[in-house]
Protein backbone atom coordinates (compact mmCIF):
# COMPACT_ATOMS: atom_id res chain seq x y z
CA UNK A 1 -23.24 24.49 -50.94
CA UNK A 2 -24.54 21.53 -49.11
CA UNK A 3 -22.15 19.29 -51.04
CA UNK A 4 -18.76 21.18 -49.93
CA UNK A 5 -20.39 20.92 -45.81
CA UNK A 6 -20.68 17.26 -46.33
CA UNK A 7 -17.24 17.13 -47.88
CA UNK A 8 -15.97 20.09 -45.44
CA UNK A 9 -17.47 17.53 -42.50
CA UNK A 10 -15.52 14.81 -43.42
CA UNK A 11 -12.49 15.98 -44.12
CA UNK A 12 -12.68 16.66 -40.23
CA UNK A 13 -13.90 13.26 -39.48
CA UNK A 14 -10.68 12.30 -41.46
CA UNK A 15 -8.48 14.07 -39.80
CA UNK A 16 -9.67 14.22 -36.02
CA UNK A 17 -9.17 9.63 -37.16
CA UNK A 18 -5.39 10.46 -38.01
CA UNK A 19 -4.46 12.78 -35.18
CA UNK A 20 -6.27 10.15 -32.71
CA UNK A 21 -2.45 9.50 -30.90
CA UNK A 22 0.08 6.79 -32.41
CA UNK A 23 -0.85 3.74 -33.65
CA UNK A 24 0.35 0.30 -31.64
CA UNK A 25 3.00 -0.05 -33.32
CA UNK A 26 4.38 3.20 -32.67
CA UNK A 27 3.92 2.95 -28.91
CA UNK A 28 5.54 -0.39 -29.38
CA UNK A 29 9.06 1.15 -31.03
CA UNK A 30 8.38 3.86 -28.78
CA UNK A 31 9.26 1.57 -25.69
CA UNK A 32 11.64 -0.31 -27.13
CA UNK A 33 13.74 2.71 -28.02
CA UNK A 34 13.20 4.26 -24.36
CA UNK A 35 11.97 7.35 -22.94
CA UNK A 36 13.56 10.57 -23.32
CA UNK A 37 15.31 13.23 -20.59
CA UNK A 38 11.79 14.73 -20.40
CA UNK A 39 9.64 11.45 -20.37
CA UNK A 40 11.88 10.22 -17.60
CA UNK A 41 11.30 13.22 -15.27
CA UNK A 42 7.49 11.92 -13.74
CA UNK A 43 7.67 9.00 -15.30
CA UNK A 44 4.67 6.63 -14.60
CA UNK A 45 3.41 3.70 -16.85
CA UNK A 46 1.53 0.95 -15.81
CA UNK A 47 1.21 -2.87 -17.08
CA UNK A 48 0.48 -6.49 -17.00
CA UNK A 49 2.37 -9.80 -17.12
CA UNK A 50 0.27 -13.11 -16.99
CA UNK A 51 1.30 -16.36 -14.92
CA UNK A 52 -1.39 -18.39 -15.68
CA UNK A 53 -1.29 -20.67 -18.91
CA UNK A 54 -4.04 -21.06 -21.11
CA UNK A 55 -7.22 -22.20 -19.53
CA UNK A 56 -5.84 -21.66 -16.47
CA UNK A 57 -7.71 -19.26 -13.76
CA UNK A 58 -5.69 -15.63 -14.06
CA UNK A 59 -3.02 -15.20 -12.07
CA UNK A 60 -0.48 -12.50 -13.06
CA UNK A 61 1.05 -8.68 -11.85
CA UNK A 62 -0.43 -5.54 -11.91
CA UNK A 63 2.95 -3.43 -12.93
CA UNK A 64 3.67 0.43 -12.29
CA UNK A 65 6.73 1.96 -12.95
CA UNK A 66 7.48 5.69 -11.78
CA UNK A 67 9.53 8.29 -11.33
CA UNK A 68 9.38 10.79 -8.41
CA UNK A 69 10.24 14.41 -9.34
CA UNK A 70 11.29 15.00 -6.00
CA UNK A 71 14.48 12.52 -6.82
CA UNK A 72 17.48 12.73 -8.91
CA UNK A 73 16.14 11.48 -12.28
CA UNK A 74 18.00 8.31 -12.37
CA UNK A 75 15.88 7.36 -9.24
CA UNK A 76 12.55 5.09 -9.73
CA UNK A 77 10.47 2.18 -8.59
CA UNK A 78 9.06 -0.72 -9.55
CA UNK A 79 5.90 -1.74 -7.91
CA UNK A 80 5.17 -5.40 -8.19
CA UNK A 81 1.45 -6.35 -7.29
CA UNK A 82 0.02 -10.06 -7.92
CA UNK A 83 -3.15 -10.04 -8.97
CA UNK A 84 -6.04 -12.78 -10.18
CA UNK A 85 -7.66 -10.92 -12.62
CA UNK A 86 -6.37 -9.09 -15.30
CA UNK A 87 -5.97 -5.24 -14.93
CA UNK A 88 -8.42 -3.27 -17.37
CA UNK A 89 -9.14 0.28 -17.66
CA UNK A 90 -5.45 1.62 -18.26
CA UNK A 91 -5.04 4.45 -20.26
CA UNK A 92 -3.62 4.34 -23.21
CA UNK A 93 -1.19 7.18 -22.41
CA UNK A 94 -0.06 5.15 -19.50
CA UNK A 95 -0.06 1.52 -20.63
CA UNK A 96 2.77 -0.49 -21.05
CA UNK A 97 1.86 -2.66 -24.13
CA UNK A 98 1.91 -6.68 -23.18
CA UNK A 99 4.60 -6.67 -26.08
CA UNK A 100 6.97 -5.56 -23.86
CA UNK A 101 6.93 -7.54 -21.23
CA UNK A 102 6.16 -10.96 -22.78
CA UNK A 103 9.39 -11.97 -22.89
CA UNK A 104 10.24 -12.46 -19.72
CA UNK A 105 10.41 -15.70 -18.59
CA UNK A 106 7.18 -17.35 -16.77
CA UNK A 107 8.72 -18.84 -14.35
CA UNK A 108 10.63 -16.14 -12.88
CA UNK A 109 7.08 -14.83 -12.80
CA UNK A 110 5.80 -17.75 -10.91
CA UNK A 111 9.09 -17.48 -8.29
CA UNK A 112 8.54 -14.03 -8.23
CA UNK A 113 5.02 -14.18 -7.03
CA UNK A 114 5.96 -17.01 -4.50
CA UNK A 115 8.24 -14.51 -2.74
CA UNK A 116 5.93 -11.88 -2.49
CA UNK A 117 3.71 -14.18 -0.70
CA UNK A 118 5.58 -16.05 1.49
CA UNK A 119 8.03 -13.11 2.24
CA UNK A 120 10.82 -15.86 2.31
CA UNK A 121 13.60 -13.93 -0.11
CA UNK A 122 13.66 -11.16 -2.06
CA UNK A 123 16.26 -12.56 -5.20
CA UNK A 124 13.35 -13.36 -7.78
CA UNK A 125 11.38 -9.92 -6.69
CA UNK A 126 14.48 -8.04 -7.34
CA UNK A 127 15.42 -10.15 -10.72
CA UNK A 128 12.32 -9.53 -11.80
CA UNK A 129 12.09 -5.75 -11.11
CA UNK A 130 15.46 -5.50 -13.47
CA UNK A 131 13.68 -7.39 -16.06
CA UNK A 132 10.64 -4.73 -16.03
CA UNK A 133 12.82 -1.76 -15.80
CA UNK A 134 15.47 -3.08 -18.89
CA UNK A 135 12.51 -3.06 -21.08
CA UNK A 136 10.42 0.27 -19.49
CA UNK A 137 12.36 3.33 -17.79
CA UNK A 138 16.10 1.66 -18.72
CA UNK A 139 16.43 1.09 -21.91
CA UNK A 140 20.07 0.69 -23.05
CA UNK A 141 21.24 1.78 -19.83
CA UNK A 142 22.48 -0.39 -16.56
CA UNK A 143 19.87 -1.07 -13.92
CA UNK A 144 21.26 -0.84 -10.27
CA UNK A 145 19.96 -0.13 -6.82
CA UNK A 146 18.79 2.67 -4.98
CA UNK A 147 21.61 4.14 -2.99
CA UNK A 148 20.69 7.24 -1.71
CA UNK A 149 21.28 7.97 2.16
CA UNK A 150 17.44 8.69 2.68
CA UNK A 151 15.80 7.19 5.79
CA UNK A 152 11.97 6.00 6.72
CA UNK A 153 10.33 5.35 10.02
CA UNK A 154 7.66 2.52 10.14
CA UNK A 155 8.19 1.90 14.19
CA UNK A 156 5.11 2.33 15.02
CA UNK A 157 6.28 3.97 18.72
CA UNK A 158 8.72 6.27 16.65
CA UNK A 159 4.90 6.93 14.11
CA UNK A 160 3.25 8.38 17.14
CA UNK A 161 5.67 10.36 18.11
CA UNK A 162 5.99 12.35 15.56
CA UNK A 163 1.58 12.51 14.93
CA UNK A 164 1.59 13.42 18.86
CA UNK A 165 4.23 15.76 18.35
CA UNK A 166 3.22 17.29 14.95
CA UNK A 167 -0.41 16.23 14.53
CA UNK A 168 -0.17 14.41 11.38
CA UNK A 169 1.46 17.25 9.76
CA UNK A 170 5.33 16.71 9.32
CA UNK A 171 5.76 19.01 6.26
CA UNK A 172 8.87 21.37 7.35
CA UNK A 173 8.84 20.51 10.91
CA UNK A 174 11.71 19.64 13.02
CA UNK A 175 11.58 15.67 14.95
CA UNK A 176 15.04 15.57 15.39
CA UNK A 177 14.16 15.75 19.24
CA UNK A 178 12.40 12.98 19.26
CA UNK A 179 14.84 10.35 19.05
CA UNK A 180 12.62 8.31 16.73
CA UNK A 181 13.73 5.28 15.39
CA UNK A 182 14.99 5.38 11.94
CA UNK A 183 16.08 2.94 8.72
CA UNK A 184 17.12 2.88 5.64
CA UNK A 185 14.74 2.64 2.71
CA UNK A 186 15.00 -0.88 1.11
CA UNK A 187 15.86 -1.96 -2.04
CA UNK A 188 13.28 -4.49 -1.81
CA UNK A 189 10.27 -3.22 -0.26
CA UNK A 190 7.65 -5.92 0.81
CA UNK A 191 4.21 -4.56 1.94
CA UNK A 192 1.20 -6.03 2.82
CA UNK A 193 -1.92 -3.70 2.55
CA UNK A 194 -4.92 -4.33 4.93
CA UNK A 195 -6.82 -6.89 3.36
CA UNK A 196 -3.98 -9.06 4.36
CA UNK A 197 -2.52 -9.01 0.01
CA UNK A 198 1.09 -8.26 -0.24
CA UNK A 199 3.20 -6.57 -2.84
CA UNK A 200 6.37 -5.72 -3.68
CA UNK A 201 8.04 -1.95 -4.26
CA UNK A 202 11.76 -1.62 -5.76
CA UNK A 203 13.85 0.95 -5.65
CA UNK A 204 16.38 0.90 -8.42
CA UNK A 205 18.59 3.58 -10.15
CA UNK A 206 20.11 3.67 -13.93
């Protein structure tokens, strides 16, 4: 009796090992055939491409590509974020494996990162966007820009108000009235949070 538990217990052990989640290689075909209809709705995967060579101090991007259910499905971004450390801690349901992005040329990488700094052009942000988004959420499929007729305001008059007039809660209210200062969203986004870093969101289509 004690012989078929042991047996019984791993047995369980074996197959709790094989139902673990795909292997690496798996994942990697995975990508490189593209996600489906119902992978692309919410789509959000996140990865890493290095700048630096070998014995070099790290310098690279912190990558996240998503999908916003609340926009047409061929709608998504591209969030470019230089970093000098490498990212740990992704998931592994979420990772995009270095694999897939390791092709893409370093110094595109380099001229990419220079942009995001400086905030002098947007060509090698944007290139290198495509690049991500060819390999990730486009697969086989033509990578364009966002063209939708949606609109932002970052005056910061036209911010408050709407706070004054709403209190910080614009869900279903109507501004209209306030003659607020509008623009279109960018394809190129550059931001630059708080601590004075910046980074770079694009909006692309496919």
């Amino acid at each position: 009796m004690r012989l078929i538990s042991i047996v019984s217990a791993v047995a369980a052990l074996l197959s709790a090992c094989g139902s673990s989640g795909p292997s690496r290689e798996q994942t990697i075909a995975a990508f490189r055939a593209g996600p489906s209809a119902a992978e692309r709705q919410g789509y959000h995967k996140i990865g890493s491409m290095q700048i630096s060579q070998k014995g070099e101090p790290y310098s690279g991007f912190h990558v996240t590509v998503s999908q916003q259910r609340s926009l047409p499905e061929a709608y998504f971004q591209v969030n470019l974020r230089p970093v000098s450390q490498r990212p740990e801690g992704i998931s592994r349901d979420y990772r995009i494996p270095d694999q897939i992005l390791e092709d893409i040329p370093n110094s595109l990488l380099a001229e990419a990162s220079v942009q995001i700094a400086s905030g002098r052009g947007t060509d090698r942000i944007h290139r290198l966007a495509k690049e991500v988004a060819k390999r990730t959420y486009c697969v086989g499929r033509t990578v364009g820009n966002y063209d939708l007729k949606g609109t932002r305001v970052t005056d910061p008059a036209s911010i408050a108000k709407v706070i004054a007039a709403t209190g910080g809660d614009v869900l279903g209210k109507n501004i209209s009235h306030l003659n607020i200062k509008r623009e279109r969203i960018p394809v190129v986004d550059r931001k630059v949070h708080h601590t004075g870093n910046a980074w770079a969101q694009v909006n692309l289509k496919c």
